[in-house]
N, C-alpha and C. Protein backbone atom coordinates (compact mmCIF):
# COMPACT_ATOMS: atom_id res chain seq x y z
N UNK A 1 0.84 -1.19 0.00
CA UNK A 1 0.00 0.00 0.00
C UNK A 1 0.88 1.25 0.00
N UNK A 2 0.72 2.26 -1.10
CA UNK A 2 1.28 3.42 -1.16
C UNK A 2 0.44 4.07 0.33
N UNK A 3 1.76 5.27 0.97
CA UNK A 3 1.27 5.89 1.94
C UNK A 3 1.14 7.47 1.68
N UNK A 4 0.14 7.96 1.18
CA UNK A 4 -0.33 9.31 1.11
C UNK A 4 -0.78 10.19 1.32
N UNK A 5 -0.23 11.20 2.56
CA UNK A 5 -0.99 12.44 3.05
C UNK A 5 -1.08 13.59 2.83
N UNK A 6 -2.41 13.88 2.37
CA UNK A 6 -3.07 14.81 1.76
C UNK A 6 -3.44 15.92 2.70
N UNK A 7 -3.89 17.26 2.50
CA UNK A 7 -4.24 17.95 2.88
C UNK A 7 -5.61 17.93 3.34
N UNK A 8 -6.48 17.89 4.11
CA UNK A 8 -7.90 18.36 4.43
C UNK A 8 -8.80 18.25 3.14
N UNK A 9 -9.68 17.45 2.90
CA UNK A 9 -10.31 17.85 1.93
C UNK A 9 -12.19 17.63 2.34
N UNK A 10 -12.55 18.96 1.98
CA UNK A 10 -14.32 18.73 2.71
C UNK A 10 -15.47 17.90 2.05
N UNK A 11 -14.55 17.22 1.10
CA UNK A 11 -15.48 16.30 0.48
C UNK A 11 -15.68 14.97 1.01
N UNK A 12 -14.58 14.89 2.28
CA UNK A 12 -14.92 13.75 2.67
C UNK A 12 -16.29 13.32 3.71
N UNK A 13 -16.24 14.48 4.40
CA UNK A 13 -18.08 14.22 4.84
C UNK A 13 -19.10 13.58 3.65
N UNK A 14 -18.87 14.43 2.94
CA UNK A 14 -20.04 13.98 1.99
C UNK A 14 -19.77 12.45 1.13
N UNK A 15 -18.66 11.57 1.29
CA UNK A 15 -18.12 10.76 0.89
C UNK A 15 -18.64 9.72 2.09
N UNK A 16 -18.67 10.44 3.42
CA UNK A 16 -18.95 9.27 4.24
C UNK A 16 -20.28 9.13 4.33
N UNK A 17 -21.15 10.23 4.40
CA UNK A 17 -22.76 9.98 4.57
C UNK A 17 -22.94 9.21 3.13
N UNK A 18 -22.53 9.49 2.21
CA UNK A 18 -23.03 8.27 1.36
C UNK A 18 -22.47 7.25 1.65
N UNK A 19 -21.76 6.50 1.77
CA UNK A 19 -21.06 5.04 2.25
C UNK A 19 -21.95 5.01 3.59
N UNK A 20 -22.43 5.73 4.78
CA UNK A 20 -23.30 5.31 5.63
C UNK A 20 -24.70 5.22 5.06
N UNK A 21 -25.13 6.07 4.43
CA UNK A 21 -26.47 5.91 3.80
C UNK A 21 -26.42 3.75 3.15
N UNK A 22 -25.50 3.60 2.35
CA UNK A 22 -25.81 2.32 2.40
C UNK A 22 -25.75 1.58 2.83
N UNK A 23 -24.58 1.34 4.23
CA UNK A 23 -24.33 0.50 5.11
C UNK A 23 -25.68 0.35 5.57
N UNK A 24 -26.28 1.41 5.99
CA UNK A 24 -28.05 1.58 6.57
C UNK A 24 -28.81 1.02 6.26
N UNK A 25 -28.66 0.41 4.62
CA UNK A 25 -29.66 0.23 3.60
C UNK A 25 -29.19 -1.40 3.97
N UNK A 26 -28.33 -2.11 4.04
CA UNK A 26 -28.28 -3.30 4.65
C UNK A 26 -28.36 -3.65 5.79
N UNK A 27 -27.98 -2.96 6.90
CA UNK A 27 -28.14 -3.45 8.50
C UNK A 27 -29.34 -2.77 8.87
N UNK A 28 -29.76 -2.14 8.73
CA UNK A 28 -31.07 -1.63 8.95
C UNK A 28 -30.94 -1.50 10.40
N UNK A 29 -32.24 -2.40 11.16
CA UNK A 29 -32.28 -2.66 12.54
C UNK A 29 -31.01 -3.04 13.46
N UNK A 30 -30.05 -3.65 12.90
CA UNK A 30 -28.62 -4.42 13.34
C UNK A 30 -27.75 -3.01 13.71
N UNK A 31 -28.35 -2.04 12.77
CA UNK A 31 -27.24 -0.65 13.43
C UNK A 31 -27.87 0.36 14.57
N UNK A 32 -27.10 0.06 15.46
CA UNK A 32 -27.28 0.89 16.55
C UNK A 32 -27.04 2.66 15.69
N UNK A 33 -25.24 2.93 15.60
CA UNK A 33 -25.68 3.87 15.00
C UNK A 33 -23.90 3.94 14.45
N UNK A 34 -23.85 4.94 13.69
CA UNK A 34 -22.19 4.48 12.63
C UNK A 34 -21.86 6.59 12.60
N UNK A 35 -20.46 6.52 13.14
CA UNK A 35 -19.85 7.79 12.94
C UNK A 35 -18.50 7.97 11.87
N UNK A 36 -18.33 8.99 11.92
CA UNK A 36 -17.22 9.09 10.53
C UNK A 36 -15.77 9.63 12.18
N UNK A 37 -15.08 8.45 12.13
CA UNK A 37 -13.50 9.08 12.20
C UNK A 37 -12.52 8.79 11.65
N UNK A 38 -11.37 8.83 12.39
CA UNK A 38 -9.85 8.64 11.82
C UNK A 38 -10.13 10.09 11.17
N UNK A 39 -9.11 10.45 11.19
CA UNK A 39 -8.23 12.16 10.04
C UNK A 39 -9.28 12.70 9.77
N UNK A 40 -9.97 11.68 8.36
CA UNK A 40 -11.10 12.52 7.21
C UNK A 40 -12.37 13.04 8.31
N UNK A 41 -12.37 12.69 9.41
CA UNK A 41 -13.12 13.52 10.20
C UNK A 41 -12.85 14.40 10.96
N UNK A 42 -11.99 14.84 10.77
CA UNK A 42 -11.25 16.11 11.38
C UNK A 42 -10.98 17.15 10.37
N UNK A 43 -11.78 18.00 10.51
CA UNK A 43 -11.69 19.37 9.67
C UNK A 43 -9.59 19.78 9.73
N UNK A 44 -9.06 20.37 8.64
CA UNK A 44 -8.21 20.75 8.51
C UNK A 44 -6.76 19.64 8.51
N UNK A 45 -7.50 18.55 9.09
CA UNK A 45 -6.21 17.80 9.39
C UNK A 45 -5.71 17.08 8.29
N UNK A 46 -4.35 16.97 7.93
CA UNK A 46 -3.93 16.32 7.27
C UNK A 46 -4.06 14.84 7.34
N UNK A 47 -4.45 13.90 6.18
CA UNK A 47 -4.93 12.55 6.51
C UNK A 47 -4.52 11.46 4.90
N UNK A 48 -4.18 10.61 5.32
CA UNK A 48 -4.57 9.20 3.94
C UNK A 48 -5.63 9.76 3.91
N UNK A 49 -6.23 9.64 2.48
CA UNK A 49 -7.59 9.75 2.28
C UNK A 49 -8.51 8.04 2.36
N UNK A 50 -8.68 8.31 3.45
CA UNK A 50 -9.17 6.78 3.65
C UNK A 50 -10.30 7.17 4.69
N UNK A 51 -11.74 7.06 3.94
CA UNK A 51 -12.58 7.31 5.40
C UNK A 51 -12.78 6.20 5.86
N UNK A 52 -12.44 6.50 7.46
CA UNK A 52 -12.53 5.74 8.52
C UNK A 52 -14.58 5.60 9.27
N UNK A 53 -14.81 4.17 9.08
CA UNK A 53 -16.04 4.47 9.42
C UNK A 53 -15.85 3.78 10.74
N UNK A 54 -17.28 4.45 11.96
CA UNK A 54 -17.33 3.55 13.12
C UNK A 54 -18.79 3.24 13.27
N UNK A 55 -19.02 1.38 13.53
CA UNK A 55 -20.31 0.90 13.28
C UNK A 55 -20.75 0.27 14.72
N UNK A 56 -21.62 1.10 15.28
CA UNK A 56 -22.21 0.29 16.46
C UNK A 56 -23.23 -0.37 16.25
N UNK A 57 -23.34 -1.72 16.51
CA UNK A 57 -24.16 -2.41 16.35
C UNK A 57 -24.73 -3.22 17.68
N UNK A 58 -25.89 -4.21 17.62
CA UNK A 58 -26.46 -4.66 18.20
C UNK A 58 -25.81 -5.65 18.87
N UNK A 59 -25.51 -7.16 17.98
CA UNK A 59 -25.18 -8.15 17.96
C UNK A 59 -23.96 -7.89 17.00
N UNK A 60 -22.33 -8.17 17.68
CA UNK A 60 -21.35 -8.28 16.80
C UNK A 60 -21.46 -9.27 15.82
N UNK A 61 -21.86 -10.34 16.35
CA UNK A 61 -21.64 -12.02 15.98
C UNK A 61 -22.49 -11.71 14.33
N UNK A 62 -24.08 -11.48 14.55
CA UNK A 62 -24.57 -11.22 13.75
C UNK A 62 -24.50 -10.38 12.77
N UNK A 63 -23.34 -9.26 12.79
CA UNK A 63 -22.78 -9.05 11.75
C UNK A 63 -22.09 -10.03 10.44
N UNK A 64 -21.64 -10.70 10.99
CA UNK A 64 -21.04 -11.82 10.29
C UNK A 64 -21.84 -12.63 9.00
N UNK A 65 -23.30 -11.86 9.87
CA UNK A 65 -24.50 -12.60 8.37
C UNK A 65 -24.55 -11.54 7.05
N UNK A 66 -23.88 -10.58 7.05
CA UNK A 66 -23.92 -9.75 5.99
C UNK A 66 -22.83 -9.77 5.55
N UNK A 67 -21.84 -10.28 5.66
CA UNK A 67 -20.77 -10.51 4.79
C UNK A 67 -20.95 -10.25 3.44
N UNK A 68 -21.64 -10.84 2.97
CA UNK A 68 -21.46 -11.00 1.08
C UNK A 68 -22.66 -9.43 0.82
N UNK A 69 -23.03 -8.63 1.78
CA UNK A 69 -23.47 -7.84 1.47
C UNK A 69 -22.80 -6.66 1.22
N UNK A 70 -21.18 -6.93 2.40
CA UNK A 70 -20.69 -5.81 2.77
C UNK A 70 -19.83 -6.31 1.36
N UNK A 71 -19.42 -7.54 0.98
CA UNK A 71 -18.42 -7.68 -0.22
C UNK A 71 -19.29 -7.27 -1.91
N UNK A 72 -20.16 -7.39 -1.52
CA UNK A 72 -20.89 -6.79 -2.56
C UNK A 72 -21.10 -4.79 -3.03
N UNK A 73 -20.72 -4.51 -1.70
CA UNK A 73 -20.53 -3.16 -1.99
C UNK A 73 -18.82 -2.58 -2.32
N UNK A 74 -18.08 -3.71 -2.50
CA UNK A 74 -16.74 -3.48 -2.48
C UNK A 74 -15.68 -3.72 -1.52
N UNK A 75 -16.10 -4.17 -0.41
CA UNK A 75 -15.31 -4.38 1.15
C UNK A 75 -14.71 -5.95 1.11
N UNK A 76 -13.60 -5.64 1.96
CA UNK A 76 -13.23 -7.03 2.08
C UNK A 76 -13.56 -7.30 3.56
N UNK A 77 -13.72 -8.05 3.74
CA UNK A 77 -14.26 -9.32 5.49
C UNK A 77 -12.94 -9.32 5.92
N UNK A 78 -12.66 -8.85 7.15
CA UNK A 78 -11.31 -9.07 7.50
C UNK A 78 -11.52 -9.81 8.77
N UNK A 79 -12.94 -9.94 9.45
CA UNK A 79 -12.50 -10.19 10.91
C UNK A 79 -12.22 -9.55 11.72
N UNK A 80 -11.81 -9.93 13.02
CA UNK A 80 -11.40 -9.49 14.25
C UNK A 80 -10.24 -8.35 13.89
N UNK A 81 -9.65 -8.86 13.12
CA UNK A 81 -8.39 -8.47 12.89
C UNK A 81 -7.59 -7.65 14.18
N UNK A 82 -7.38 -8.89 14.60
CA UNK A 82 -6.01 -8.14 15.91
C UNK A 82 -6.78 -7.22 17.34
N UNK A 83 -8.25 -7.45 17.02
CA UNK A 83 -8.65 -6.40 17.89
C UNK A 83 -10.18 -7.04 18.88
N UNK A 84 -10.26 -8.18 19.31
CA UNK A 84 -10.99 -9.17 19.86
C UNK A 84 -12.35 -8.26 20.47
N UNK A 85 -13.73 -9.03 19.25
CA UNK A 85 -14.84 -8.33 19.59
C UNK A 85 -15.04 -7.22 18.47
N UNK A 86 -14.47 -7.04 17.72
CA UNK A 86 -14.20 -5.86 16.53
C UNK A 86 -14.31 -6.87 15.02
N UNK A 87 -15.47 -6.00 13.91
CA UNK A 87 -15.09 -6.69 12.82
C UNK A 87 -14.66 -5.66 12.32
N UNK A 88 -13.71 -5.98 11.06
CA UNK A 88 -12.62 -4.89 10.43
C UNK A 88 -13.69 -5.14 8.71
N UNK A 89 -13.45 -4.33 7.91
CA UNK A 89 -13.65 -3.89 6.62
C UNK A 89 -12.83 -3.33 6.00
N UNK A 90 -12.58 -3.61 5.03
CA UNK A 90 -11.40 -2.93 4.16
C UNK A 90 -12.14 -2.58 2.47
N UNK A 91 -12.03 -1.57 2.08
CA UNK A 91 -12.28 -0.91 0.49
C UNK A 91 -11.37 -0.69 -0.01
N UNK A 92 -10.85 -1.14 -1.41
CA UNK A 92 -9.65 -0.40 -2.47
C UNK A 92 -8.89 -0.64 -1.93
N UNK A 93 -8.44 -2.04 -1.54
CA UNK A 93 -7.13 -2.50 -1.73
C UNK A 93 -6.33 -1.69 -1.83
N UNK A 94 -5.00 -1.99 -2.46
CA UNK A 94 -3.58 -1.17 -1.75
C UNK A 94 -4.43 -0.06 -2.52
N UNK A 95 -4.93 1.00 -3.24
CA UNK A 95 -5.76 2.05 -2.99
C UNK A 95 -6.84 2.33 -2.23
N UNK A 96 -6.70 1.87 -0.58
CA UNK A 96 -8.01 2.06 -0.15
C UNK A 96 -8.51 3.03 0.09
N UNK A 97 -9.64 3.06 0.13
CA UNK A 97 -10.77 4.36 0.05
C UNK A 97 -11.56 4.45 1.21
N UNK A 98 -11.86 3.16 1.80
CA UNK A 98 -12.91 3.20 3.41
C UNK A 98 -12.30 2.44 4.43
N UNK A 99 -12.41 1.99 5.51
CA UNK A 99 -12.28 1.29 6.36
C UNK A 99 -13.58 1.42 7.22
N UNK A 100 -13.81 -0.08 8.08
CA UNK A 100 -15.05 0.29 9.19
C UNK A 100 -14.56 -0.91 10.49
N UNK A 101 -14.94 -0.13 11.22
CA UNK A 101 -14.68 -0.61 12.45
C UNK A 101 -15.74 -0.87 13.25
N UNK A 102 -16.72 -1.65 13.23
CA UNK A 102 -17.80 -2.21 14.05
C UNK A 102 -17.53 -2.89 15.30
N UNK A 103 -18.19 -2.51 16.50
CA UNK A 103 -18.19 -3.04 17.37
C UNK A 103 -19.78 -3.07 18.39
N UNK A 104 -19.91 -3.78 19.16
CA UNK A 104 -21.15 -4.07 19.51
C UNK A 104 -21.72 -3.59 20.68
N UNK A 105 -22.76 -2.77 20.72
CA UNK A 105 -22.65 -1.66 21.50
C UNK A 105 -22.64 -1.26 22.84
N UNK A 106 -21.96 -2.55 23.48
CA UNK A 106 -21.67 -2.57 24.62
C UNK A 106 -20.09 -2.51 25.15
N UNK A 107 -19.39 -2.48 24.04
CA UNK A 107 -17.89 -2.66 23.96
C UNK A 107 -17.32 -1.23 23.69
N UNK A 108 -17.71 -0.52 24.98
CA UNK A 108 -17.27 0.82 25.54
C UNK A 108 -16.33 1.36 25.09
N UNK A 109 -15.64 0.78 25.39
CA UNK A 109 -14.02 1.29 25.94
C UNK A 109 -13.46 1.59 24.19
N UNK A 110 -13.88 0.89 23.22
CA UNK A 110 -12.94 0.77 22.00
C UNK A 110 -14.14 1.97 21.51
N UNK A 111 -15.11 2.00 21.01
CA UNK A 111 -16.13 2.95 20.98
C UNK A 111 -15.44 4.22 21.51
N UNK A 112 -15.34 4.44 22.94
CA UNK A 112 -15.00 5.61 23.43
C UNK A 112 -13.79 6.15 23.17
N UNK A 113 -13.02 5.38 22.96
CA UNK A 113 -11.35 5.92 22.24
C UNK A 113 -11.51 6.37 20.80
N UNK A 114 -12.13 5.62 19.83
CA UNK A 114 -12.18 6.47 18.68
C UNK A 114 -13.04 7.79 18.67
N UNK A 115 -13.82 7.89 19.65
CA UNK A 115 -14.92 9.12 19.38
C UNK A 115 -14.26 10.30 20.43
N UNK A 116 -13.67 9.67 21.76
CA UNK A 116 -13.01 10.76 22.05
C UNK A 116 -11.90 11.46 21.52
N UNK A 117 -10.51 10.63 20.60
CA UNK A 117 -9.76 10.82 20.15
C UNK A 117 -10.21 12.05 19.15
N UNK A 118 -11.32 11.43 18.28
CA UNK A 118 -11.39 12.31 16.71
C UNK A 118 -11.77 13.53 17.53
N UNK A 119 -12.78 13.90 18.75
CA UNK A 119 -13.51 14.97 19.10
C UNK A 119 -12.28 16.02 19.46
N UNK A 120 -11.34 15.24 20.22
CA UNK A 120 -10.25 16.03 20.96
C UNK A 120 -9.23 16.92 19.76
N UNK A 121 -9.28 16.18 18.92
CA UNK A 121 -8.57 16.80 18.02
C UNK A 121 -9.18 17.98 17.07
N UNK A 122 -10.53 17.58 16.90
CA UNK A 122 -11.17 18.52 16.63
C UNK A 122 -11.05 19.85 17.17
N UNK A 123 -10.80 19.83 18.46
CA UNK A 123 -11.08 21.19 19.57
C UNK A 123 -10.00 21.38 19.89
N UNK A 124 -9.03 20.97 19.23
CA UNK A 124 -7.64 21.11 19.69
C UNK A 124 -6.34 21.14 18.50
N UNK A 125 -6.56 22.61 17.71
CA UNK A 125 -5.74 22.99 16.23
C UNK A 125 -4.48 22.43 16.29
N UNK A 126 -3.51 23.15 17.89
CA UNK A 126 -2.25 22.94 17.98
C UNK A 126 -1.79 21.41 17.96
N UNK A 127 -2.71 20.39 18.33
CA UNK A 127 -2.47 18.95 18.66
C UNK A 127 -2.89 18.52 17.17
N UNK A 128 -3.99 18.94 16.75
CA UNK A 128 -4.23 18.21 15.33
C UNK A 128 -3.15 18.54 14.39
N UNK A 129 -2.63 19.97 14.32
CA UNK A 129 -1.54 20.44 13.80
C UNK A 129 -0.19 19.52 13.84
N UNK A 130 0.49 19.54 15.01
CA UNK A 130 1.20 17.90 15.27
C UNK A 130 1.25 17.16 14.95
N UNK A 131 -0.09 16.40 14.41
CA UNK A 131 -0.33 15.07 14.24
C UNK A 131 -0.44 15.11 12.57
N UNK A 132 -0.55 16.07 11.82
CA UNK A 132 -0.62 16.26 10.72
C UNK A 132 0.39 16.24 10.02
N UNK A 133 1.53 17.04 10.88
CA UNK A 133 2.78 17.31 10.47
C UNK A 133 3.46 16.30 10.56
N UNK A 134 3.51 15.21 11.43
CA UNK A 134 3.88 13.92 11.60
C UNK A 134 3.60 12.77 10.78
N UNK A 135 2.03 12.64 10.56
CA UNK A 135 2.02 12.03 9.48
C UNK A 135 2.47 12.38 8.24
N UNK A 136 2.78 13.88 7.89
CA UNK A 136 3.54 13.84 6.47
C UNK A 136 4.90 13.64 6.67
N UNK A 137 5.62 13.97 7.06
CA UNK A 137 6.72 13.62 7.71
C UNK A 137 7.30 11.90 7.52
N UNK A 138 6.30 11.22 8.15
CA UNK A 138 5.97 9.96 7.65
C UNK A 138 6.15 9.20 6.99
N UNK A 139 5.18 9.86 5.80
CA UNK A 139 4.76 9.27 4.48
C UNK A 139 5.52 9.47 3.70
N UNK A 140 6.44 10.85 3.94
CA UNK A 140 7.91 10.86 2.92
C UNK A 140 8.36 9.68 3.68
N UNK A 141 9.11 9.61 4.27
CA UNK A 141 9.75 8.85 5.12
C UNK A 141 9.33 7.64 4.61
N UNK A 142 8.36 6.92 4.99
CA UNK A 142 8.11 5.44 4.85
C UNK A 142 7.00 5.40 3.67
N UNK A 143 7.06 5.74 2.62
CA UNK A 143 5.97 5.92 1.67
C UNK A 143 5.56 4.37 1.10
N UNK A 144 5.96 2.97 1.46
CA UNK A 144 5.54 2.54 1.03
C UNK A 144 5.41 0.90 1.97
N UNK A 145 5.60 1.55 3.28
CA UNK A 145 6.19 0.78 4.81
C UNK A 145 5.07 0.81 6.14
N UNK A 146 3.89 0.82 5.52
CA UNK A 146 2.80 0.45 6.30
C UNK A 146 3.00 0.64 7.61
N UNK A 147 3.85 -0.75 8.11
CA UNK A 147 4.03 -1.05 9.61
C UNK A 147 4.77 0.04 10.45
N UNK A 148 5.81 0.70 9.34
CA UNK A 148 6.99 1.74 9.97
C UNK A 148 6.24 3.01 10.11
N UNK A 149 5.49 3.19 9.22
CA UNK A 149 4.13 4.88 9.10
C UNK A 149 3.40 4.55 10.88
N UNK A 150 3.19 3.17 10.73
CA UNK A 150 2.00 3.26 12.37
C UNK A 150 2.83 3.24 13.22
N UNK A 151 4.17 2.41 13.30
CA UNK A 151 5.06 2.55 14.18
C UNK A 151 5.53 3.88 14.88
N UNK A 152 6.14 4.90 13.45
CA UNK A 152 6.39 5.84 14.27
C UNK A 152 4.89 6.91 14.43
N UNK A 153 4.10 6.69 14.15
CA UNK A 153 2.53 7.35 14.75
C UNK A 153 2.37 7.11 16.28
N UNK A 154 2.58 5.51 16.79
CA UNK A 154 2.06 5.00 17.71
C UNK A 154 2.11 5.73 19.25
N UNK A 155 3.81 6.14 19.33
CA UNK A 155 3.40 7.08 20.65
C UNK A 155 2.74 8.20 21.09
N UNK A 156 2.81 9.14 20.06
CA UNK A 156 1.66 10.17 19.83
C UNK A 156 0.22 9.72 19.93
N UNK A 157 -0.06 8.62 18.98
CA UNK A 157 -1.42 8.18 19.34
C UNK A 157 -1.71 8.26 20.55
N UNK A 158 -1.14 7.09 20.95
CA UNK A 158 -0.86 6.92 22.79
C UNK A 158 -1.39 7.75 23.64
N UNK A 159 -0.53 8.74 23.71
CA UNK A 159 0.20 9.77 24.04
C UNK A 159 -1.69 10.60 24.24
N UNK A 160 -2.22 10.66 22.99
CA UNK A 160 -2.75 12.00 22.55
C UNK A 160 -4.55 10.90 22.71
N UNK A 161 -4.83 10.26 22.58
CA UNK A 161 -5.42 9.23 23.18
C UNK A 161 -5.94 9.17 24.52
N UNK A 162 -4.89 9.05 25.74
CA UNK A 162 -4.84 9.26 27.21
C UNK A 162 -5.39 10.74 27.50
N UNK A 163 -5.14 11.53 26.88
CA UNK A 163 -5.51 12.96 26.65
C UNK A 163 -6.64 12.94 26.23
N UNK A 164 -6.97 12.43 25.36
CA UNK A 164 -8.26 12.85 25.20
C UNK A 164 -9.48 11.87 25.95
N UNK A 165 -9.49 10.58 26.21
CA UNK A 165 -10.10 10.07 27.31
C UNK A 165 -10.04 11.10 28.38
N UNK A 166 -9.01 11.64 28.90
CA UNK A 166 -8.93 12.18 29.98
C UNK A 166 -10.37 13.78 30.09
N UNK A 167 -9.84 14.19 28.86
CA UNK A 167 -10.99 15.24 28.77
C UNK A 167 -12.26 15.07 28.08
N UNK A 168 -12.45 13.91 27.60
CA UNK A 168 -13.91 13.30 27.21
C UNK A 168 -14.62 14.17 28.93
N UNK A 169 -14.19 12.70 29.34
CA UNK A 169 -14.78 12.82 30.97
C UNK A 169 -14.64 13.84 31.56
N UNK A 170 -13.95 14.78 31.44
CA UNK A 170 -13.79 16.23 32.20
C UNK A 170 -15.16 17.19 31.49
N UNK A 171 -15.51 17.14 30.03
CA UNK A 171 -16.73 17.77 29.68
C UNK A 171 -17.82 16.88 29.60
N UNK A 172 -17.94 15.55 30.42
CA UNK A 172 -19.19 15.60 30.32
C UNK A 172 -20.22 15.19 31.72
């Protein structure tokens, strides 16, 4: 997979409500409810153009019955993938275009890290700024080194993660 970070672009909202509009159109009742993060949901931030979707659902397990629905819209079935209780989705191969991260809507904790993370950054220029500059930084750097791009991301994540859990709970 080529690694490419782009500048902010506001078309990606409108890129994700359509890809949720159909996820909808197959899980119907099964979706609790599905948000747009990772980067492309962060106004200004530099990002892969890869929208990141997040799918709360009812029954994880029972996700598993739409498989050939979700491969029918272009996704690949990945499974757990590395993340126990989580099904993974993948679009556009080494050009990917979506990712989704479903989990079942009792599985808090992974839920609350992606939604606090994307929010914190949102409300926070100088930190999204950072994280922008890092990932390009990066992508020169390891433009075609997957594991080495998340590697050197990972302590910042971390890092910026703990932070923002921390102030989820402080505003609410």
């Amino acid at each position: 997979m080529n690694i490419i970070v782009i500048e902010y672009d506001p078309n990606w909202k409108s890129e994700y409500l359509k890809e949720e509009q159909a996820i909808k159109e197959i899980l119907q009742d099964e979706l609790v409810n599905s948000f747009h993060i990772g980067s492309t949901s962060v106004p200004h931030l530099k990002a892969k153009p890869i929208i990141d979707i997040l799918l709360v659902v009812n029954d994880i397990g029972g996700l598993d019955a739409f498989s050939a629905q979700f491969e029918n819209l272009g996704y690949e079935v990945m499974g757990e993938l590395g993340i126990k209780g989580r099904r993974y989705f993948r679009k556009g191969g080494d050009d990917r275009t979506h990712q989704i991260h479903a989990f079942q809507y009792d599985h808090i904790q992974e839920i609350e890290r992606h939604l606090s993370f994307r929010d914190y950054l949102r409300q926070n220029p100088k930190i999204c700024k950072e994280y922008g500059d890092l990932k390009s930084k990066l992508a020169d750097k390891h433009p075609t080194d997957v594991e080495s791009y998340g590697d050197g991301k990972d302590d910042f994540v971390k890092k910026v993660e703990k932070e923002a859990l921390q102030w989820h709970w402080k505003i609410r």
